[in-house]
C-alpha atoms as a PDB file:
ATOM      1  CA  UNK A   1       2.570   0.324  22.678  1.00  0.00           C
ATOM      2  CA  UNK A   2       6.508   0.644  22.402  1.00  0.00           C
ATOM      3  CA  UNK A   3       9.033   0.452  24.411  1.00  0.00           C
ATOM      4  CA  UNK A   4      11.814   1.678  22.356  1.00  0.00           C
ATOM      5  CA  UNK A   5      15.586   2.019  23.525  1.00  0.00           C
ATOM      6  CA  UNK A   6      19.362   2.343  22.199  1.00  0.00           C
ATOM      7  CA  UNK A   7      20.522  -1.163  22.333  1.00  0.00           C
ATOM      8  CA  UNK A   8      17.673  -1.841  19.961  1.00  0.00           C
ATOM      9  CA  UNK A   9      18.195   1.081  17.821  1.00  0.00           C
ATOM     10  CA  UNK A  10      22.049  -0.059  17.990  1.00  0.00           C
ATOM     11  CA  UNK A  11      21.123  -4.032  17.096  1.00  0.00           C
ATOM     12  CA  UNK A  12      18.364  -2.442  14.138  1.00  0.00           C
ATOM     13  CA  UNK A  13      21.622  -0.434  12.417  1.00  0.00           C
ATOM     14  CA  UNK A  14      23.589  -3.776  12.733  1.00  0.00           C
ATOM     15  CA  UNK A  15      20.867  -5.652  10.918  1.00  0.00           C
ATOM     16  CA  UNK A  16      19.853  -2.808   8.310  1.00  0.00           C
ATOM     17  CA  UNK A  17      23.796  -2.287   7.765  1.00  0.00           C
ATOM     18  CA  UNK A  18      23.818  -5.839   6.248  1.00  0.00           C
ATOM     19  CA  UNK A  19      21.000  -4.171   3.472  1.00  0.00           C
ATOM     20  CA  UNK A  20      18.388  -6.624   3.925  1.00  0.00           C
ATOM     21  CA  UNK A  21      16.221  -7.244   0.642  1.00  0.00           C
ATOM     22  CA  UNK A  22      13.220  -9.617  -0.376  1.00  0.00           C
ATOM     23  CA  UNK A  23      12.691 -11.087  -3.865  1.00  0.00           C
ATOM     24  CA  UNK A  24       9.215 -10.861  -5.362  1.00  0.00           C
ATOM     25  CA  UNK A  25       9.285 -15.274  -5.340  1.00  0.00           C
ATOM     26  CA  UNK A  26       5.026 -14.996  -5.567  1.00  0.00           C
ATOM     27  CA  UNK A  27       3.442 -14.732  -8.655  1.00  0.00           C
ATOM     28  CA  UNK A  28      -0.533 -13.614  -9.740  1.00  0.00           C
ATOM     29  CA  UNK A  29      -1.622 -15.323 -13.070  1.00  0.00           C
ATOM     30  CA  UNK A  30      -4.500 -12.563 -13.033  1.00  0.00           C
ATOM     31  CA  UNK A  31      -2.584  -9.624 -12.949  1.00  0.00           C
ATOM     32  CA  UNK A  32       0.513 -11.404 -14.538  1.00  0.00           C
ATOM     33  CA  UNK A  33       3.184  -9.771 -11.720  1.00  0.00           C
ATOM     34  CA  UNK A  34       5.455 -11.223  -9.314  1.00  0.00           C
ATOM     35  CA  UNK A  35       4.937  -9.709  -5.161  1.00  0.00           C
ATOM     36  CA  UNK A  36       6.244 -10.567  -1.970  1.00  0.00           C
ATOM     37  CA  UNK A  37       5.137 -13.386  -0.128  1.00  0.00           C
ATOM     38  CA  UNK A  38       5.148 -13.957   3.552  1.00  0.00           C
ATOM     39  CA  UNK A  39       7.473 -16.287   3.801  1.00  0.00           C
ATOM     40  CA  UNK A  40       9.658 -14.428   1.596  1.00  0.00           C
ATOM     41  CA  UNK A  41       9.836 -11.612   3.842  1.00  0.00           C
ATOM     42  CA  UNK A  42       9.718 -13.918   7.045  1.00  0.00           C
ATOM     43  CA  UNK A  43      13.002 -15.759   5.744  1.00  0.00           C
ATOM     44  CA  UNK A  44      14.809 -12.435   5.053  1.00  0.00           C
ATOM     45  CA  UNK A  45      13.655 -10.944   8.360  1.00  0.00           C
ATOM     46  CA  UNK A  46      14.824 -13.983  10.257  1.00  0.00           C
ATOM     47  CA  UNK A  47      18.947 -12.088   9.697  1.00  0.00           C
ATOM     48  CA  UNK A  48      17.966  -9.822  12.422  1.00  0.00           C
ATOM     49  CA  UNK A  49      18.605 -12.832  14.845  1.00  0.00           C
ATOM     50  CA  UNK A  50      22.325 -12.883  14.296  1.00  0.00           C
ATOM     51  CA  UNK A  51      21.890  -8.976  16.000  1.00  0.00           C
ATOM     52  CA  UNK A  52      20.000 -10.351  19.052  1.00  0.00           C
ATOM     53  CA  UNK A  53      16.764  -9.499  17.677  1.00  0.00           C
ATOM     54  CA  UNK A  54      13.550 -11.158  17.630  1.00  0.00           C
ATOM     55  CA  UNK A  55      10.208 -10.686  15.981  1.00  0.00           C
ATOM     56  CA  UNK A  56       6.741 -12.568  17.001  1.00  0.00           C
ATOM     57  CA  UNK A  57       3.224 -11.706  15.807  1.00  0.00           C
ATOM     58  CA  UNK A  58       0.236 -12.012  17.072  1.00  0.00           C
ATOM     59  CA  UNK A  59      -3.889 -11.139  17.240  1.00  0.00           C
ATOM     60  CA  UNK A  60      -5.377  -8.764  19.255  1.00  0.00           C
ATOM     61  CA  UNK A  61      -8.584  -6.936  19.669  1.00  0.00           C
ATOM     62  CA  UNK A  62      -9.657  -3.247  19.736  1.00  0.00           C
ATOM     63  CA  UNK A  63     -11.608  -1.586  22.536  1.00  0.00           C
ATOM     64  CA  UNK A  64     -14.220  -0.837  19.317  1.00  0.00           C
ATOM     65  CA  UNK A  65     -13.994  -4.737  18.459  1.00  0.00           C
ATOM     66  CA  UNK A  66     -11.914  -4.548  15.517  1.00  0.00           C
ATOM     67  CA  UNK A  67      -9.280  -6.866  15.044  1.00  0.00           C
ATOM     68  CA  UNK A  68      -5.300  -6.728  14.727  1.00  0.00           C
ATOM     69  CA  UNK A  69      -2.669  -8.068  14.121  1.00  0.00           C
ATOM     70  CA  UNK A  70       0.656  -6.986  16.218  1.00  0.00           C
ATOM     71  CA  UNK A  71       3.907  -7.026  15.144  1.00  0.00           C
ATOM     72  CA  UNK A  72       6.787  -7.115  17.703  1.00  0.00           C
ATOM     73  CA  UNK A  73      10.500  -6.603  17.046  1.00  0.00           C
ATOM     74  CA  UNK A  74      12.306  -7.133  20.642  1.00  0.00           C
ATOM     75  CA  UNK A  75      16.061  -7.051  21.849  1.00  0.00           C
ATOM     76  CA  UNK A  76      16.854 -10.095  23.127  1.00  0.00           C
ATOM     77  CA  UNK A  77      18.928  -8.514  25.972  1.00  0.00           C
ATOM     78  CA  UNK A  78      17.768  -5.326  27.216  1.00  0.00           C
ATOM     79  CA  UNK A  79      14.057  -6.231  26.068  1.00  0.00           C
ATOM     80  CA  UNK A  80      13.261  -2.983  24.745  1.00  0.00           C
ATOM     81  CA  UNK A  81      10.647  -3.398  21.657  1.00  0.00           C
ATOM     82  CA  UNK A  82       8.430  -1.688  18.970  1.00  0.00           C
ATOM     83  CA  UNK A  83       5.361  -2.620  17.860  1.00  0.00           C
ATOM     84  CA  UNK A  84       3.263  -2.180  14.533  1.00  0.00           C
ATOM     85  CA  UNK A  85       0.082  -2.582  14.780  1.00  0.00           C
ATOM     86  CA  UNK A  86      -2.350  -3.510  11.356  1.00  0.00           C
ATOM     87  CA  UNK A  87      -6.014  -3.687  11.110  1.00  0.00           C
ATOM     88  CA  UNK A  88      -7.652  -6.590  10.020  1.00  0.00           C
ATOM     89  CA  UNK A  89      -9.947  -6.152   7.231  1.00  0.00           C
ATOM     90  CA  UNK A  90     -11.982  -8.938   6.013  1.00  0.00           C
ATOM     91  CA  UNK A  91     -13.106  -9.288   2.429  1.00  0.00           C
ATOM     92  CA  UNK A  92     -15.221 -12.459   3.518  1.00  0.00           C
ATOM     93  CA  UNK A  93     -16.394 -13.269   7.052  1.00  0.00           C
ATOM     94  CA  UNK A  94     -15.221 -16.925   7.281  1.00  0.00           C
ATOM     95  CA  UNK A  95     -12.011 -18.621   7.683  1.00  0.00           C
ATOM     96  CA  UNK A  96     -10.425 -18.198   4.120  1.00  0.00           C
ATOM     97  CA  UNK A  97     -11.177 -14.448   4.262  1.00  0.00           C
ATOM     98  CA  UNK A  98      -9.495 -14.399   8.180  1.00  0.00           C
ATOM     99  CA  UNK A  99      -6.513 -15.963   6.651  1.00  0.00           C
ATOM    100  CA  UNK A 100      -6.149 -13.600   3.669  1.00  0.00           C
ATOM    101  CA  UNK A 101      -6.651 -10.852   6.204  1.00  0.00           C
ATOM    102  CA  UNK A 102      -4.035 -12.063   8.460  1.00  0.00           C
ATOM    103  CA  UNK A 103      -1.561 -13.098   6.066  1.00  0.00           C
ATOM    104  CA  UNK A 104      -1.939  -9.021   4.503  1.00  0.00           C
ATOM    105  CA  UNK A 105      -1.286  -7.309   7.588  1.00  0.00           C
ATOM    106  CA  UNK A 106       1.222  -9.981   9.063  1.00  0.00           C
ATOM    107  CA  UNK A 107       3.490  -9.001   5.617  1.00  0.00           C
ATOM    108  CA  UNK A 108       2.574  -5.325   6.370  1.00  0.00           C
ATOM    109  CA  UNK A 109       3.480  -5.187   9.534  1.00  0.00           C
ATOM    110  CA  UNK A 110       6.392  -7.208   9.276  1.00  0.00           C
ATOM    111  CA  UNK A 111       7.846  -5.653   6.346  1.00  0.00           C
ATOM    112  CA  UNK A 112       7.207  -2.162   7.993  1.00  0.00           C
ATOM    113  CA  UNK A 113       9.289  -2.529  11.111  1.00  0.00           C
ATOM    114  CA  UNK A 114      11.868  -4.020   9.252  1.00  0.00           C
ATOM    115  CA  UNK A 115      11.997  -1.216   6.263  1.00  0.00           C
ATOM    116  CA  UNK A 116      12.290  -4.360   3.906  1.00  0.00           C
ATOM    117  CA  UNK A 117      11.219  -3.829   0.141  1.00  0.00           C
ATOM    118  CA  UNK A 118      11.170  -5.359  -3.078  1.00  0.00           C
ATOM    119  CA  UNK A 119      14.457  -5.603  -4.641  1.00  0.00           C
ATOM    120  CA  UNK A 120      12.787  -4.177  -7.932  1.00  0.00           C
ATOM    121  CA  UNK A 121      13.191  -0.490  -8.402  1.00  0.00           C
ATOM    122  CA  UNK A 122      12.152   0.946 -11.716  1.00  0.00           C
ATOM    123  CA  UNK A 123      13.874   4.480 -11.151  1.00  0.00           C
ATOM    124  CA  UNK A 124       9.974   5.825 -10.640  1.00  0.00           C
ATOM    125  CA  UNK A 125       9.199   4.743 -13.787  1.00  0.00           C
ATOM    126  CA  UNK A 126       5.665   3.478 -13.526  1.00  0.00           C
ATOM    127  CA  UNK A 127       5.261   6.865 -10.605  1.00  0.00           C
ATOM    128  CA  UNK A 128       5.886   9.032 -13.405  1.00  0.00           C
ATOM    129  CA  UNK A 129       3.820   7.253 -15.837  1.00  0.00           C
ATOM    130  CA  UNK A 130       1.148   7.204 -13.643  1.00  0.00           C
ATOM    131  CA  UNK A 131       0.625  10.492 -13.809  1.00  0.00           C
ATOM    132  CA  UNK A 132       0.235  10.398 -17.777  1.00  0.00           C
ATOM    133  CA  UNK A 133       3.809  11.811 -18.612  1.00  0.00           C
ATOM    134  CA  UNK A 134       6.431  10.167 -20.802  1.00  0.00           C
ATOM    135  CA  UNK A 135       9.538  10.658 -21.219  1.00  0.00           C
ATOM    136  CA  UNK A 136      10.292  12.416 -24.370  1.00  0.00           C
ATOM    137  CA  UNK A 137      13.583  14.623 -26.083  1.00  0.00           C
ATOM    138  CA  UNK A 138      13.620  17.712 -25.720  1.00  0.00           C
ATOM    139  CA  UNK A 139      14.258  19.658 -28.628  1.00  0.00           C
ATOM    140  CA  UNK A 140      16.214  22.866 -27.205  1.00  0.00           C
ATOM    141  CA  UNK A 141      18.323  21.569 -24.767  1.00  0.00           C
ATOM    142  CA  UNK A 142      18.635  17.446 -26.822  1.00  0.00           C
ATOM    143  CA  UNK A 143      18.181  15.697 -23.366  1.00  0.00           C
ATOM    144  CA  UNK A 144      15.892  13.612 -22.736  1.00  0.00           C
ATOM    145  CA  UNK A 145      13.100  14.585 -19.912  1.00  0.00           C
ATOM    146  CA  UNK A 146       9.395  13.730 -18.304  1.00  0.00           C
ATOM    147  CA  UNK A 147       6.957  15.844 -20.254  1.00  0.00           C
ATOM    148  CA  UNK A 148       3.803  17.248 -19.212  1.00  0.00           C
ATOM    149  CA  UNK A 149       0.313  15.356 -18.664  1.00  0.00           C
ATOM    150  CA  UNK A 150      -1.871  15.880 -21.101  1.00  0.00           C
ATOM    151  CA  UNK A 151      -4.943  18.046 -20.534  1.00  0.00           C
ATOM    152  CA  UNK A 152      -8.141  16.049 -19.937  1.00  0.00           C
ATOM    153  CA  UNK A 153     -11.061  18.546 -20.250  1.00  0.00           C
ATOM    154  CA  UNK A 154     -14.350  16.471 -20.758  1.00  0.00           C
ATOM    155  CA  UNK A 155     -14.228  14.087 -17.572  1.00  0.00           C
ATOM    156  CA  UNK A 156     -15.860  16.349 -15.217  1.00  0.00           C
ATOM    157  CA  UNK A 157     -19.365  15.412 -15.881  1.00  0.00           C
ATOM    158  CA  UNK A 158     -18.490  11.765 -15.991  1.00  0.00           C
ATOM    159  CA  UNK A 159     -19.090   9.323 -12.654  1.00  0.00           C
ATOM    160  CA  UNK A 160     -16.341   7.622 -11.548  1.00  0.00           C
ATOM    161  CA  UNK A 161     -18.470   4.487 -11.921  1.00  0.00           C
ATOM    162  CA  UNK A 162     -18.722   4.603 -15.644  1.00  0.00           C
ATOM    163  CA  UNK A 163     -15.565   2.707 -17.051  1.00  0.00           C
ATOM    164  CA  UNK A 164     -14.734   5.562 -18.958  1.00  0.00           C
ATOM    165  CA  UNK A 165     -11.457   7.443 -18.998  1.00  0.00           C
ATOM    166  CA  UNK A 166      -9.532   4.977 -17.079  1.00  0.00           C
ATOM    167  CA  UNK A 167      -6.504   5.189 -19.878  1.00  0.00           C
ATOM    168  CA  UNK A 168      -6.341   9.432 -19.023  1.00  0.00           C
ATOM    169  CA  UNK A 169      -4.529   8.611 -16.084  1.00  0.00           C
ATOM    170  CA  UNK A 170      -3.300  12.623 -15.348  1.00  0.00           C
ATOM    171  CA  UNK A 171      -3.838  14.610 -12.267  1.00  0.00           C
ATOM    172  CA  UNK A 172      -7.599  16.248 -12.490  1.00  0.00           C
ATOM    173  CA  UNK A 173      -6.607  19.823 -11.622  1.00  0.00           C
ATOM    174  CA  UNK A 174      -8.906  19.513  -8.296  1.00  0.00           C
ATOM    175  CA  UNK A 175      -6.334  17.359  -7.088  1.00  0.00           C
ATOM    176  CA  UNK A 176      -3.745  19.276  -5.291  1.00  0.00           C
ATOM    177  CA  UNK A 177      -6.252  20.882  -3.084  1.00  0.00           C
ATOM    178  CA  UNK A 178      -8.164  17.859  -2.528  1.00  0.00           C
ATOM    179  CA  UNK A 179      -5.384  15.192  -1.825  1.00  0.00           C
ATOM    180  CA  UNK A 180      -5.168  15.563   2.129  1.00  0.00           C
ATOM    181  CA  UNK A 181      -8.937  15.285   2.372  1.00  0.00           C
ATOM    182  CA  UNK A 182      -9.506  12.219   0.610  1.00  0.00           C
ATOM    183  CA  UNK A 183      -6.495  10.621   2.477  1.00  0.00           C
ATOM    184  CA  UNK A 184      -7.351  11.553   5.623  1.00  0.00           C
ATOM    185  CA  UNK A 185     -10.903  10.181   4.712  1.00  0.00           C
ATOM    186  CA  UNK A 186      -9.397   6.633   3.859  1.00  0.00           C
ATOM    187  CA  UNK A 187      -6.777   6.375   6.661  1.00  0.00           C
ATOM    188  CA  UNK A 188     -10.474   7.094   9.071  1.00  0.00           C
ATOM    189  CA  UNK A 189     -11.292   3.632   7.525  1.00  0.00           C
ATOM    190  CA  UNK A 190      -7.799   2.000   7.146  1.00  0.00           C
ATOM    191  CA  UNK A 191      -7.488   1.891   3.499  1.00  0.00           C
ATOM    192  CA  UNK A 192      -4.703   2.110   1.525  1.00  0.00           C
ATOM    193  CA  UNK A 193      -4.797   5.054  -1.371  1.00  0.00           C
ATOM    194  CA  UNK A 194      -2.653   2.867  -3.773  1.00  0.00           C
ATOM    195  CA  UNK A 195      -4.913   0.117  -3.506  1.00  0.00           C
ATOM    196  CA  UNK A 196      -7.605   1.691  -4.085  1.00  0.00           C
ATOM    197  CA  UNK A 197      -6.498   3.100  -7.096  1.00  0.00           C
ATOM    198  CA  UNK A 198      -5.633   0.092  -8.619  1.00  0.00           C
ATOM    199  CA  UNK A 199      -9.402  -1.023  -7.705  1.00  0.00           C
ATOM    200  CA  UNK A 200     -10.431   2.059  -9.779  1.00  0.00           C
ATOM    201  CA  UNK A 201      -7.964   0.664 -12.598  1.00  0.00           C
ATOM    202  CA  UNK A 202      -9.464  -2.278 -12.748  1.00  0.00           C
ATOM    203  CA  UNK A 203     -13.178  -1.071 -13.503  1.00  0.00           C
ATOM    204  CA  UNK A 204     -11.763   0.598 -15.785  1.00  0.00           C
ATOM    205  CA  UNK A 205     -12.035   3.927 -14.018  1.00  0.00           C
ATOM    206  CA  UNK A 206      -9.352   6.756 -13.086  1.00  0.00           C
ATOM    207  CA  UNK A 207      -7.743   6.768 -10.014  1.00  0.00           C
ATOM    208  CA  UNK A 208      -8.759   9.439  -7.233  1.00  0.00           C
ATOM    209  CA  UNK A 209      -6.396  11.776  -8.596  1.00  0.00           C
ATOM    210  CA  UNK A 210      -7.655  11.740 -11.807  1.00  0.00           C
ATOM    211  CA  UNK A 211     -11.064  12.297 -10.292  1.00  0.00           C
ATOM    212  CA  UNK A 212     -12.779  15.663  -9.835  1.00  0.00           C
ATOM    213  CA  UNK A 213     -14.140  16.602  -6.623  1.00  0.00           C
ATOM    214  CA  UNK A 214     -16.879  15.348  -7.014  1.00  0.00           C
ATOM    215  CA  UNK A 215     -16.225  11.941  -8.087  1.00  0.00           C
ATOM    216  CA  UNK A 216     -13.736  11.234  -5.237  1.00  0.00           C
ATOM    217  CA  UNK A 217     -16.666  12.046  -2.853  1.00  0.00           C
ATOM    218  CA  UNK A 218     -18.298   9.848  -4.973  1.00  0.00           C
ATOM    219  CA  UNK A 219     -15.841   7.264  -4.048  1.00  0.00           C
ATOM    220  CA  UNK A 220     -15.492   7.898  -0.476  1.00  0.00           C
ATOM    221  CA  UNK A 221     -19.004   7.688  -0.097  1.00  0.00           C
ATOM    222  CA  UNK A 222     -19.245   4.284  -1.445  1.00  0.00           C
ATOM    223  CA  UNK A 223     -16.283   2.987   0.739  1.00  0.00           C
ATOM    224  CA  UNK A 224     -18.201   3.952   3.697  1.00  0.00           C
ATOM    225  CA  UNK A 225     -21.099   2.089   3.068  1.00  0.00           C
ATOM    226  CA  UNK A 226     -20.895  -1.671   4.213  1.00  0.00           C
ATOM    227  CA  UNK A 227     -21.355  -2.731   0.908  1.00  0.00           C
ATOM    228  CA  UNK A 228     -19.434  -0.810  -0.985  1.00  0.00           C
ATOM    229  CA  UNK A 229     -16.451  -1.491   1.396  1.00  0.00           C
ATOM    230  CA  UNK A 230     -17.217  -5.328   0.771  1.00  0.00           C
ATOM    231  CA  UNK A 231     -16.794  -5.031  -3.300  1.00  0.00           C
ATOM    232  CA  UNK A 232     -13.684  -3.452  -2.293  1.00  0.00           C
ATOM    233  CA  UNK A 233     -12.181  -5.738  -0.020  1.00  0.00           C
ATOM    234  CA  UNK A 234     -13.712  -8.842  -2.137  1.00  0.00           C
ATOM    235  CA  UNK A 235     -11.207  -7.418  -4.843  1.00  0.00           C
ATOM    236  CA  UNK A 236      -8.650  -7.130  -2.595  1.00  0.00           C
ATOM    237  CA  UNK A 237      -8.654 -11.158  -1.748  1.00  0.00           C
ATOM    238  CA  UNK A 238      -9.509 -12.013  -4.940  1.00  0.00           C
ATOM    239  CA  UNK A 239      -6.607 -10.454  -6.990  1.00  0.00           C
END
């Protein structure tokens, strides 16, 4: 619930006008890369303040007993607000894993309302790369330019489960028809795509869109039972 107004809106241009960034300062000896911690992100979100803003966050419970965490931003003055509100999903049911939960969506939600990002920007670098083109010269025009995936014509047959073709990393031809399906089917359980594929990564697996058809319903299948959504979301903390 929102209650959204044009002295915020006019205080949220003062405060983006300043062009607010956050500094990957956290770093994951696993996966060797810096990210964005919550304090990070807290400090940098703090500016709004000098625009007569204020943000507060807090839990809150679902009428189907999930749990959330809520993310105000408020103008001091009028009080108009908006509100982002993040799922909590817990990898383990005790307190560590309601503390990695909260910490995730507090940063989400935070960093959301706020439109902060990393400071990092690799010109879609890894994007491109991601889907299995490089960038190579071409030789009629001399200028350099992103070149086509290659063809991968043997994966169909394979489960996604195997740990095999995680390194063909272009999109399966099934995947421009399929995409809004198998997002809407994670958004029904409040997953994020990206993560997911980088869980896929990690086995040693392609991501979704690598996947035929029937491997992604593969996938989705798992992350809708209870234990295949714990593997997930015990990868999630544990990275």
């Amino acid at each position: 619930m929102s209650n959204p107004g044009p002295e915020l809106f006019k205080a949220m241009l003062a405060f983006q006008a300043t062009n607010p960034s956050v500094a990957k300062g956290g770093y994951n000896p696993h996966f060797k890369s810096h990210y964005i911690t919550l304090e990070d992100l807290t400090a940098v979100a703090r500016g709004c303040n000098a625009h007569g803003l204020v943000f507060y966050q807090y839990l809150d419970g679902g009428a189907d007993g999930s749990d959330f965490c809520v993310t105000t931003v408020a103008h001091a003055e009028s009080g108009q607000y908006v509100e982002a509100r993040v799922r909590l999903l817990y990898g383990k049911v005790n307190p560590q894993g309601q503390g990695s939960a909260t910490t995730f969506a507090r940063r989400y939600g935070l960093g959301t309302l706020f439109a902060l990002c990393e400071t990092e920007d690799d010109d879609a670098i890894k994007a491109m790369e991601s889907t299995g083109r490089r960038m190579q010269k071409n030789e009629h025009t001399n200028k350099s330019e992103w070149a086509a995936p290659p063809q991968d014509e043997g994966r169909d047959n394979v489960p996604f489960d195997s740990g095999v073709g995680a390194e063909q990393s272009s999109h399966h031809p099934s995947w421009e028809q399929g995409r809004k399906l198998f997002h809407e089917k994670l958004s029904r359980l409040d997953v994020d795509y990206y993560e997911v594929a980088a869980w896929m990564e990690s086995k040693n697996n392609p991501r979704p869109s690598g996947m035929n058809e029937k491997q992604r319903q593969q996938l989705a299948d798992r992350l809708c039972t209870t234990d295949g959504l714990h593997q997930f979301l015990n990868w999630k903390e544990e990275r």
